[in-house]
N, C-alpha and C. Protein backbone atom coordinates (compact mmCIF):
# COMPACT_ATOMS: atom_id res chain seq x y z
N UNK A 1 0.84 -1.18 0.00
CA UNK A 1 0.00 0.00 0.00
C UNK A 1 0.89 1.24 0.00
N UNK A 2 0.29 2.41 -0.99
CA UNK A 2 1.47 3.81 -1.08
C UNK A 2 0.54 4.98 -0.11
N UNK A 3 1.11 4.69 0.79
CA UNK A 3 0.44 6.10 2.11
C UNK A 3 0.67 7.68 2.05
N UNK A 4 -0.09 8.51 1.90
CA UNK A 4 -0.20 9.68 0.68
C UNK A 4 0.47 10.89 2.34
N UNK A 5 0.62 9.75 3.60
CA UNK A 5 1.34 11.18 4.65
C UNK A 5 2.45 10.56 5.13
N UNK A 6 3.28 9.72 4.61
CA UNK A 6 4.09 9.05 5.29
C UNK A 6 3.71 7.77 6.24
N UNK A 7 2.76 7.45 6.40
CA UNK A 7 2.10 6.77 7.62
C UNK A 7 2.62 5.81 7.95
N UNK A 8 3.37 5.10 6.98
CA UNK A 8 4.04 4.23 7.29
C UNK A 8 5.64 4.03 8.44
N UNK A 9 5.90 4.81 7.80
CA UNK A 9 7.36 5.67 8.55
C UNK A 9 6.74 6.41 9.93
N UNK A 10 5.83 6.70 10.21
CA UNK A 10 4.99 7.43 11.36
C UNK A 10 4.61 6.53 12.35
N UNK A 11 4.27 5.49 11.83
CA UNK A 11 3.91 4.37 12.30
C UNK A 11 5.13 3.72 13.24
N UNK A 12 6.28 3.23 12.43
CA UNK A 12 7.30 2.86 12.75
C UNK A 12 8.04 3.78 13.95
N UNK A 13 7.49 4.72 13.63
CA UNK A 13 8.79 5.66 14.99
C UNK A 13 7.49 5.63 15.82
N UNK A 14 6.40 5.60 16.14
CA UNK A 14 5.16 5.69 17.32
C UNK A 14 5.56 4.60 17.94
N UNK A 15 5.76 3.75 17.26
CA UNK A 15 6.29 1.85 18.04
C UNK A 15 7.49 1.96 18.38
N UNK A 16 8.39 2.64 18.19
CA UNK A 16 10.18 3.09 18.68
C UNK A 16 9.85 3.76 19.62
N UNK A 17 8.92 4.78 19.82
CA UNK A 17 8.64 5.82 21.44
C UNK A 17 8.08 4.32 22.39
N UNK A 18 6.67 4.23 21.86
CA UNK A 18 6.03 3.47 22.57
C UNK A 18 6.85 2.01 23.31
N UNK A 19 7.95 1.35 22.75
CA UNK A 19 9.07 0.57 22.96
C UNK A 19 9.71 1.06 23.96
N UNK A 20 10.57 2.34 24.21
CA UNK A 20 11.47 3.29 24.54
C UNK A 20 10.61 3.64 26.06
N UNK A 21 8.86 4.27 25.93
CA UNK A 21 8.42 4.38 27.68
C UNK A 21 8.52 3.22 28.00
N UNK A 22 8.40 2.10 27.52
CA UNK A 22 8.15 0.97 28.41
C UNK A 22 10.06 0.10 28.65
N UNK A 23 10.74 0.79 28.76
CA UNK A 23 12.15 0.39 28.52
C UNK A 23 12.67 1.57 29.83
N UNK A 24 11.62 2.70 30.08
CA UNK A 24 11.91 3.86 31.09
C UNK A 24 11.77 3.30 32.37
N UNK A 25 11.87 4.32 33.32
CA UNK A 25 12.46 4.27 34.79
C UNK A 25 10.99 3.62 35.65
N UNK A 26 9.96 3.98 34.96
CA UNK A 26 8.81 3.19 35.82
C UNK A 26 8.20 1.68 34.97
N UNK A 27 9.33 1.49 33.80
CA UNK A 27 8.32 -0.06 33.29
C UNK A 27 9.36 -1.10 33.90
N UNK A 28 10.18 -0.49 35.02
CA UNK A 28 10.87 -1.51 35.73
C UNK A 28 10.19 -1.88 36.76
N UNK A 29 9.00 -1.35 37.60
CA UNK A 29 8.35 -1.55 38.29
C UNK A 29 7.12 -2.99 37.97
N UNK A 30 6.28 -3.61 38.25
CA UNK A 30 5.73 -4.60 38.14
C UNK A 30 4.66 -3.97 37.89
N UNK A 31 3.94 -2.85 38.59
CA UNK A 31 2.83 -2.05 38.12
C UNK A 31 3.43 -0.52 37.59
N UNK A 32 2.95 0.02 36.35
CA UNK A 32 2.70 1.54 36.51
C UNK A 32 1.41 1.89 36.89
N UNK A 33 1.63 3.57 37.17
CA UNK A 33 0.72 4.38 37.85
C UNK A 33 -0.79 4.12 36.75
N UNK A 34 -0.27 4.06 35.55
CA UNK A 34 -1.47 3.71 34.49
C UNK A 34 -2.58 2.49 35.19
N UNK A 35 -1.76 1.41 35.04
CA UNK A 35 -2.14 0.32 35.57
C UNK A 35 -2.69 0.04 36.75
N UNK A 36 -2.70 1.41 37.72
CA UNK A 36 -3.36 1.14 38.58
C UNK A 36 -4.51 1.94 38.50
N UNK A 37 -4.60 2.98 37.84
CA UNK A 37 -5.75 3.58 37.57
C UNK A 37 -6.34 3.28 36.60
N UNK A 38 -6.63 2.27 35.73
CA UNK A 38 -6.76 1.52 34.94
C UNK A 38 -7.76 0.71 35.99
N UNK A 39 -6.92 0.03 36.64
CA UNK A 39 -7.85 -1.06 37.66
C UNK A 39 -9.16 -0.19 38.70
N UNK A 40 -8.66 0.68 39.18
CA UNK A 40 -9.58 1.82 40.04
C UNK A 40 -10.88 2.36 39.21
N UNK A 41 -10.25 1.76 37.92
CA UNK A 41 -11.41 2.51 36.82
C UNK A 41 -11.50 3.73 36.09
N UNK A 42 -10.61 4.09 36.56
CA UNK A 42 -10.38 5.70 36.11
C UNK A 42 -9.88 5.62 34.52
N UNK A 43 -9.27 4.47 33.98
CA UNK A 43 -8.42 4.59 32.82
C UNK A 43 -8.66 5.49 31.38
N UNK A 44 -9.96 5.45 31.27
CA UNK A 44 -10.26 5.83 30.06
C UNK A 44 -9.97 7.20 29.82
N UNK A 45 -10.83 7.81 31.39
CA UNK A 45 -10.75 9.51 31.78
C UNK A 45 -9.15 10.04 31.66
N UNK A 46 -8.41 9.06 32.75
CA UNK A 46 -6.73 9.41 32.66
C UNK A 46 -6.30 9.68 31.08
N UNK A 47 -6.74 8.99 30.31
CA UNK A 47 -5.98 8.48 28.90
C UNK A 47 -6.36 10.33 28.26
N UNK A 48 -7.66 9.90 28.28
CA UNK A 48 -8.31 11.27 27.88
C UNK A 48 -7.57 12.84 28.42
N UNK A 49 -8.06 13.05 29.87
CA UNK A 49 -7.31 13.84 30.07
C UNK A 49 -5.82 14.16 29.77
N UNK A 50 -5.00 12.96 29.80
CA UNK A 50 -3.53 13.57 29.24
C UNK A 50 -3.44 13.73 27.51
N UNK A 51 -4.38 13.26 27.06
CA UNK A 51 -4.23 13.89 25.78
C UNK A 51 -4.81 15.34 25.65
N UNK A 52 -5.47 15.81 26.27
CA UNK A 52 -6.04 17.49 26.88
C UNK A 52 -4.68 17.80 26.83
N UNK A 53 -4.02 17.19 27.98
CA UNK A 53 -2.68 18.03 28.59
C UNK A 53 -1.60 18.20 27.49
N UNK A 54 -1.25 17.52 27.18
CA UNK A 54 -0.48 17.14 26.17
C UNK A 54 -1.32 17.94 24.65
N UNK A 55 -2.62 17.93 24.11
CA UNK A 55 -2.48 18.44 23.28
C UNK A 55 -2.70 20.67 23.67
N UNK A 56 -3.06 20.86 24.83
CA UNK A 56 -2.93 21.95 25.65
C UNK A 56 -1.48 22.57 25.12
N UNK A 57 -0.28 21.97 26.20
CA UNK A 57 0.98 22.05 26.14
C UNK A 57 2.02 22.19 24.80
N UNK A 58 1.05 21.66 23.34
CA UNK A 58 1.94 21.41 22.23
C UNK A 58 2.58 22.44 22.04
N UNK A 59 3.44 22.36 21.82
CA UNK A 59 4.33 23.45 21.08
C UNK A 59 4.76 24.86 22.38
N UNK A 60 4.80 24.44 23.25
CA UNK A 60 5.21 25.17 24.53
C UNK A 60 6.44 24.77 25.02
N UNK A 61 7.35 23.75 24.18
CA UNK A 61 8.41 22.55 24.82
C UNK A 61 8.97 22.51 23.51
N UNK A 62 10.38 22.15 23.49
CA UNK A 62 10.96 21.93 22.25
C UNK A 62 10.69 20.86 21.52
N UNK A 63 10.37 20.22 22.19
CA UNK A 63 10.02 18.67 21.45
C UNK A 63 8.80 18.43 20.91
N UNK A 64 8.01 19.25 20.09
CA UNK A 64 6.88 18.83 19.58
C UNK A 64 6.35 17.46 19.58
N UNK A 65 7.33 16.99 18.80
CA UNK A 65 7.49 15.29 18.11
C UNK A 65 7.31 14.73 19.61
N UNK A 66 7.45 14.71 20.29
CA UNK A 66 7.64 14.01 21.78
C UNK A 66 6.17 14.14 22.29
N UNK A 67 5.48 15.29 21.93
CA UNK A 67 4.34 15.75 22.81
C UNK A 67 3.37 14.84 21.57
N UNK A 68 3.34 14.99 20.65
CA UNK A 68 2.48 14.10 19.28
C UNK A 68 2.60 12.80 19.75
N UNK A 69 3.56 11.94 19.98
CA UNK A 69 3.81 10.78 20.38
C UNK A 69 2.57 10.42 21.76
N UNK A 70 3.25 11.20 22.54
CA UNK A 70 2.37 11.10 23.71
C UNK A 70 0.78 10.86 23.92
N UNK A 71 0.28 12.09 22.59
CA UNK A 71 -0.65 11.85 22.41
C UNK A 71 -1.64 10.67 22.14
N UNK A 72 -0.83 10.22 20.76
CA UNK A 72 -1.08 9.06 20.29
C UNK A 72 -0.96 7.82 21.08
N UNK A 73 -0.16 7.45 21.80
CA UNK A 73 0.29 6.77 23.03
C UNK A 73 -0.76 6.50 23.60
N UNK A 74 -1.81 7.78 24.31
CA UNK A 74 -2.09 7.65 25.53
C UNK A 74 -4.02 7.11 24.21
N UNK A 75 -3.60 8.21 23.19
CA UNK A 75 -5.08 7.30 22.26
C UNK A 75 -5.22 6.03 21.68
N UNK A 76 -4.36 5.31 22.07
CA UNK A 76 -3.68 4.11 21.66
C UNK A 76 -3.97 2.97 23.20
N UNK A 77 -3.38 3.62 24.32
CA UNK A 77 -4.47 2.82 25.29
C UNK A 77 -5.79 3.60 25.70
N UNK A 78 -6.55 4.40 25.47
CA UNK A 78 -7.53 4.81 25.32
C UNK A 78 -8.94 3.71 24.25
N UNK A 79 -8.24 3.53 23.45
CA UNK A 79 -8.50 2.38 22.48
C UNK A 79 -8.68 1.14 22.47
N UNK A 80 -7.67 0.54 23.22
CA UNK A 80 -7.57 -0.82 23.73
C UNK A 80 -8.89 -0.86 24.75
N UNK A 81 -8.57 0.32 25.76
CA UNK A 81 -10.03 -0.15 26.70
C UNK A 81 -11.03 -0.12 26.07
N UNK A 82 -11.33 0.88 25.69
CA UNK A 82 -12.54 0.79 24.58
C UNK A 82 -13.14 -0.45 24.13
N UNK A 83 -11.73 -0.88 23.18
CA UNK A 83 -12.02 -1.95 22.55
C UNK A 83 -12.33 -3.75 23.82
N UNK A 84 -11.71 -3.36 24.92
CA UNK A 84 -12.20 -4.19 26.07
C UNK A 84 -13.58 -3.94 26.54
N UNK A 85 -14.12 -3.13 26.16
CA UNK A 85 -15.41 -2.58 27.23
C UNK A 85 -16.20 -3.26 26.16
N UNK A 86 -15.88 -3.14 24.37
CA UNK A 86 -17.05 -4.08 23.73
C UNK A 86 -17.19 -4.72 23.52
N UNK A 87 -16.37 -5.93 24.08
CA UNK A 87 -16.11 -7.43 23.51
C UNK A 87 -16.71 -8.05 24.72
């Protein structure tokens, strides 16, 4: 398939971040903070709200690319529950 925004290549570096948090200082832990608010129930709202924050914050930080990631990240488990709540 020829992807008319790059998507492919976009794709590939979202899975290099998304690789990279879980390789960080809290996916050495057995639970993250996600995971527990996840269980408390809160998950969907959390997911939601930090994409507020994060899309709030864009371009206030040098790292754009970092804050886009995030986004996607957090709509990415936003999604998954979702997709748990209809099955």
């Amino acid at each position: 398939m020829t992807y008319k925004f790059n998507e492919e290549n976009t794709l590939i570096q979202i899975r290099r971040n998304i690789d990279r948090t879980y390789e960080q200082h809290y996916a050495g832990e057995k639970y993250q903070a996600t995971d527990m608010i996840i269980d408390a129930g809160h998950g969907e709202s959390f997911c939601i709200g930090n994409i507020m924050k994060y899309s709030m914050r864009f371009g206030k930080k040098d790292n754009k690319k970092a804050e886009l990631h995030k986004i996607i990240h957090y709509a990415i488990i936003a999604l998954h529950l979702q997709e748990k709540k209809d099955d």
